[in-house]
Protein backbone atom coordinates (compact mmCIF):
# COMPACT_ATOMS: atom_id res chain seq x y z
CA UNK A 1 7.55 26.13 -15.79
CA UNK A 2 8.16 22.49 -14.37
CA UNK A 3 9.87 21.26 -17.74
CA UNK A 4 13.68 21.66 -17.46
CA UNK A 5 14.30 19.47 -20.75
CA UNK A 6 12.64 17.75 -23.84
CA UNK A 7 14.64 15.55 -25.27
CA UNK A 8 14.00 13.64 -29.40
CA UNK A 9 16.60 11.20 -30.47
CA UNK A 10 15.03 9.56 -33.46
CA UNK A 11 18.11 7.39 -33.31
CA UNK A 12 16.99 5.52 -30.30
CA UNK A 13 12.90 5.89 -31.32
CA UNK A 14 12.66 7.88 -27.95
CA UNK A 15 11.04 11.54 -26.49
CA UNK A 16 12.30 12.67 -22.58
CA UNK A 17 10.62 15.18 -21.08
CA UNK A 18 12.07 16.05 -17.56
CA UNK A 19 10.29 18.48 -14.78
CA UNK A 20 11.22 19.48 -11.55
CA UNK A 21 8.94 19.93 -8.69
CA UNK A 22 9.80 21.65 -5.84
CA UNK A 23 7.84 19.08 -3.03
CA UNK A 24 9.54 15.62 -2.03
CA UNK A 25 9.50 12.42 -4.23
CA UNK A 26 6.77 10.90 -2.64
CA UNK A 27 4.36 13.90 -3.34
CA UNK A 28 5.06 13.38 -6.66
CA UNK A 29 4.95 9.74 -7.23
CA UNK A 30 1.62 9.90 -5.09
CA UNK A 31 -0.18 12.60 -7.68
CA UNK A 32 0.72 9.46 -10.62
CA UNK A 33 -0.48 6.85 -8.03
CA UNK A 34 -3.83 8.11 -7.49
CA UNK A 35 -6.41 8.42 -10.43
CA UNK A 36 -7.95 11.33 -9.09
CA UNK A 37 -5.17 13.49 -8.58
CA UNK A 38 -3.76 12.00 -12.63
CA UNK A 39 -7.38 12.90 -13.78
CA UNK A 40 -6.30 16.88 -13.04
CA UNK A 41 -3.47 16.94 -14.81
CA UNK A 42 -2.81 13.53 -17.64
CA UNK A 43 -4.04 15.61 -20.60
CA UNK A 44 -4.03 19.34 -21.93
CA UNK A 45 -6.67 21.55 -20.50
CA UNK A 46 -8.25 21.36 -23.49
CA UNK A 47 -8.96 17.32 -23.35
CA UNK A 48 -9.14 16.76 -19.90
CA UNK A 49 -8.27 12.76 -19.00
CA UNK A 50 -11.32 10.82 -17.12
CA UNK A 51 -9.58 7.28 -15.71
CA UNK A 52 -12.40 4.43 -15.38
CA UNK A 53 -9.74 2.11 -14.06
CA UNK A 54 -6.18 2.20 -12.53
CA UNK A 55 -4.89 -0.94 -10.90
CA UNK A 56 -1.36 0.40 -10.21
CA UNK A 57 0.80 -2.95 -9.80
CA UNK A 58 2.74 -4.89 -11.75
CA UNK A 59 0.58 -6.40 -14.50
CA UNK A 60 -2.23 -3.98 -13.28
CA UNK A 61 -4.03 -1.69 -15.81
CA UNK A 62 -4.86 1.66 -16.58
CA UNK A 63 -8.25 2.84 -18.66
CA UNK A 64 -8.76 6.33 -19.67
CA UNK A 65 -10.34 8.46 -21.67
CA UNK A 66 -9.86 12.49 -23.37
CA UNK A 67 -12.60 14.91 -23.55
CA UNK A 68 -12.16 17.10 -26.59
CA UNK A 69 -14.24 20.74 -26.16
CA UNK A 70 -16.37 19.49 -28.90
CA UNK A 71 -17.71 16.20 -26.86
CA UNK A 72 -14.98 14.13 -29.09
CA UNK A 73 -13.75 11.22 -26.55
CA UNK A 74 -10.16 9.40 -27.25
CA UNK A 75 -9.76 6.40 -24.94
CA UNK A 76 -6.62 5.04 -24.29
CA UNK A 77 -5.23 2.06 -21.86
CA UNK A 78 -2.09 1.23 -19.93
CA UNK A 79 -0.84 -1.92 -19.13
CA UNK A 80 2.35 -1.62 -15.99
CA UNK A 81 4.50 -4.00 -16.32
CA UNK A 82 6.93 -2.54 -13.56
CA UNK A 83 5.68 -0.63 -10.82
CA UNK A 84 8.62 0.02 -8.41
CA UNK A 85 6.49 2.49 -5.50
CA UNK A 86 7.71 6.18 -5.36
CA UNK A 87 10.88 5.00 -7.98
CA UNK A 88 9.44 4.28 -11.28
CA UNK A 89 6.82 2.54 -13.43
CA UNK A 90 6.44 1.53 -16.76
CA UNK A 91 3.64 0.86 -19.09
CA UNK A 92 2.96 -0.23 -22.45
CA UNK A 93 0.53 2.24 -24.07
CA UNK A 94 -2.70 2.70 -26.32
CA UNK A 95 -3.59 -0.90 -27.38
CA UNK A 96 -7.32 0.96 -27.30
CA UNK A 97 -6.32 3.50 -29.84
CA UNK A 98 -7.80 3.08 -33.65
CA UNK A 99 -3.91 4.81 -34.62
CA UNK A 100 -2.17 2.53 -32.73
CA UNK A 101 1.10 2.11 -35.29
CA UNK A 102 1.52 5.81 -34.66
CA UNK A 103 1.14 6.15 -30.96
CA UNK A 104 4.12 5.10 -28.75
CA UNK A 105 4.69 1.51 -27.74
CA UNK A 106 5.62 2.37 -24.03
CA UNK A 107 6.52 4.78 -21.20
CA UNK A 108 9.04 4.78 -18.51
CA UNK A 109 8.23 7.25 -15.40
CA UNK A 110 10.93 7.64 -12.81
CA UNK A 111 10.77 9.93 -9.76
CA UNK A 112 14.57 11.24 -8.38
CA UNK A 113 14.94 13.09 -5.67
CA UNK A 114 16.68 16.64 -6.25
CA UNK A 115 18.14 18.81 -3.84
CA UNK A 116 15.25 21.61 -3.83
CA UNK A 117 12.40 18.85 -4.46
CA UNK A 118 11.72 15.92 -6.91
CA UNK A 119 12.22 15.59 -10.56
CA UNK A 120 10.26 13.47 -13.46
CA UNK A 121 11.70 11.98 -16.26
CA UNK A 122 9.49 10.64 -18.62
CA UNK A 123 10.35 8.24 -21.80
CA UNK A 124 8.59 7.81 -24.27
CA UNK A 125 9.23 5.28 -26.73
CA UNK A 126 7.73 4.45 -30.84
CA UNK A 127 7.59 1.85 -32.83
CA UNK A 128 9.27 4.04 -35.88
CA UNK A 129 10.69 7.67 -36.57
CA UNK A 130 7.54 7.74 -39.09
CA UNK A 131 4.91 7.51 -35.46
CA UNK A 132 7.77 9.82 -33.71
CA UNK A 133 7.42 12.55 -36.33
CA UNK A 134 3.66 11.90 -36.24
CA UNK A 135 2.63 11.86 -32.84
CA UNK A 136 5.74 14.14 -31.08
CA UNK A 137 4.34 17.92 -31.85
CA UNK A 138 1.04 17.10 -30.52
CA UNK A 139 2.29 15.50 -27.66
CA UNK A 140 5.06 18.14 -26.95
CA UNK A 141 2.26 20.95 -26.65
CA UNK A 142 0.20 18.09 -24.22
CA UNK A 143 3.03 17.79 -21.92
CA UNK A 144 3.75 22.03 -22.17
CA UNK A 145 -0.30 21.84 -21.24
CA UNK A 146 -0.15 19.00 -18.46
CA UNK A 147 2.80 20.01 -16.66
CA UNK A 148 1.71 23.18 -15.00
CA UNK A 149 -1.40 21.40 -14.27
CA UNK A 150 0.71 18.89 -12.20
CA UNK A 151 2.61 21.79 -10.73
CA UNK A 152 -0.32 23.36 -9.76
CA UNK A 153 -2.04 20.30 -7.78
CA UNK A 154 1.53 19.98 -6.19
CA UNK A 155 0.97 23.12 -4.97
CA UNK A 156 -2.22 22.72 -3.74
């Protein structure tokens, strides 16, 4: 299992999630970089993620959608404002979203280099504990879905 850690601190509005990947940094930042390879793995298995646009610079957008098993879609959006190639980006998320007050306000990806491969730590940041406690166990069990998904096209 890629996750080594999931972080909540309530106190600071803020999930981590960290995973380790056995290939090199680059491998890793490349599977976020292209929207093909993020299409295989951004989302549970259950509601796969279908990008329609990824501009992947600095003021750049992302637009994506879920596919629930039912036919339900959830679209969603990024907008990076920092892309630092094969360190980190960040985005602020879900201006799409009908729930917006409850989904986070922004993500930080960074990519370290360990010493048996590469490691991901993700932040994710609300706009209240009220959105953290509403939107963390569903997107605890996405990430517990996605990751292996990631590990697996690593592998691949």
């Amino acid at each position: 299992m890629p996750i080594t850690s999931v972080t909540k601190q309530p106190e600071k509005l803020s999930l981590t999630v960290v995973a380790d990947f056995p290939v090199p940094r680059k491998r890793l930042w490349d599977a976020w970089a292209d929207p093909r390879q993020l299409e295989r793995f951004w989302g549970p298995p259950f509601a796969p993620a279908t990008f329609t646009h990824h501009d992947f610079r600095t003021g750049g957008r992302a637009e994506y959608y879920l596919s629930g098993p039912n036919g339900e879609k959830w679209a969603d959006s990024w907008q990076f404002t920092a892309v630092n190639p094969i360190d980190s980006f960040e985005v602020l998320d879900g201006d799409d979203n009908a729930d917006a007050e409850n989904m986070p306000t922004s993500m930080t990806f960074t990519f370290e280099a360990t010493p048996t491969g590469s490691r991901l730590v993700h932040v994710t940041r609300f706009s209240s504990v009220e959105a953290m406690e509403k939107t963390i166990p569903g997107m605890e069990e996405g990430f517990r879905a996605a990751m292996p998904q990631l590990d697996a096209l690593l592998e691949a």
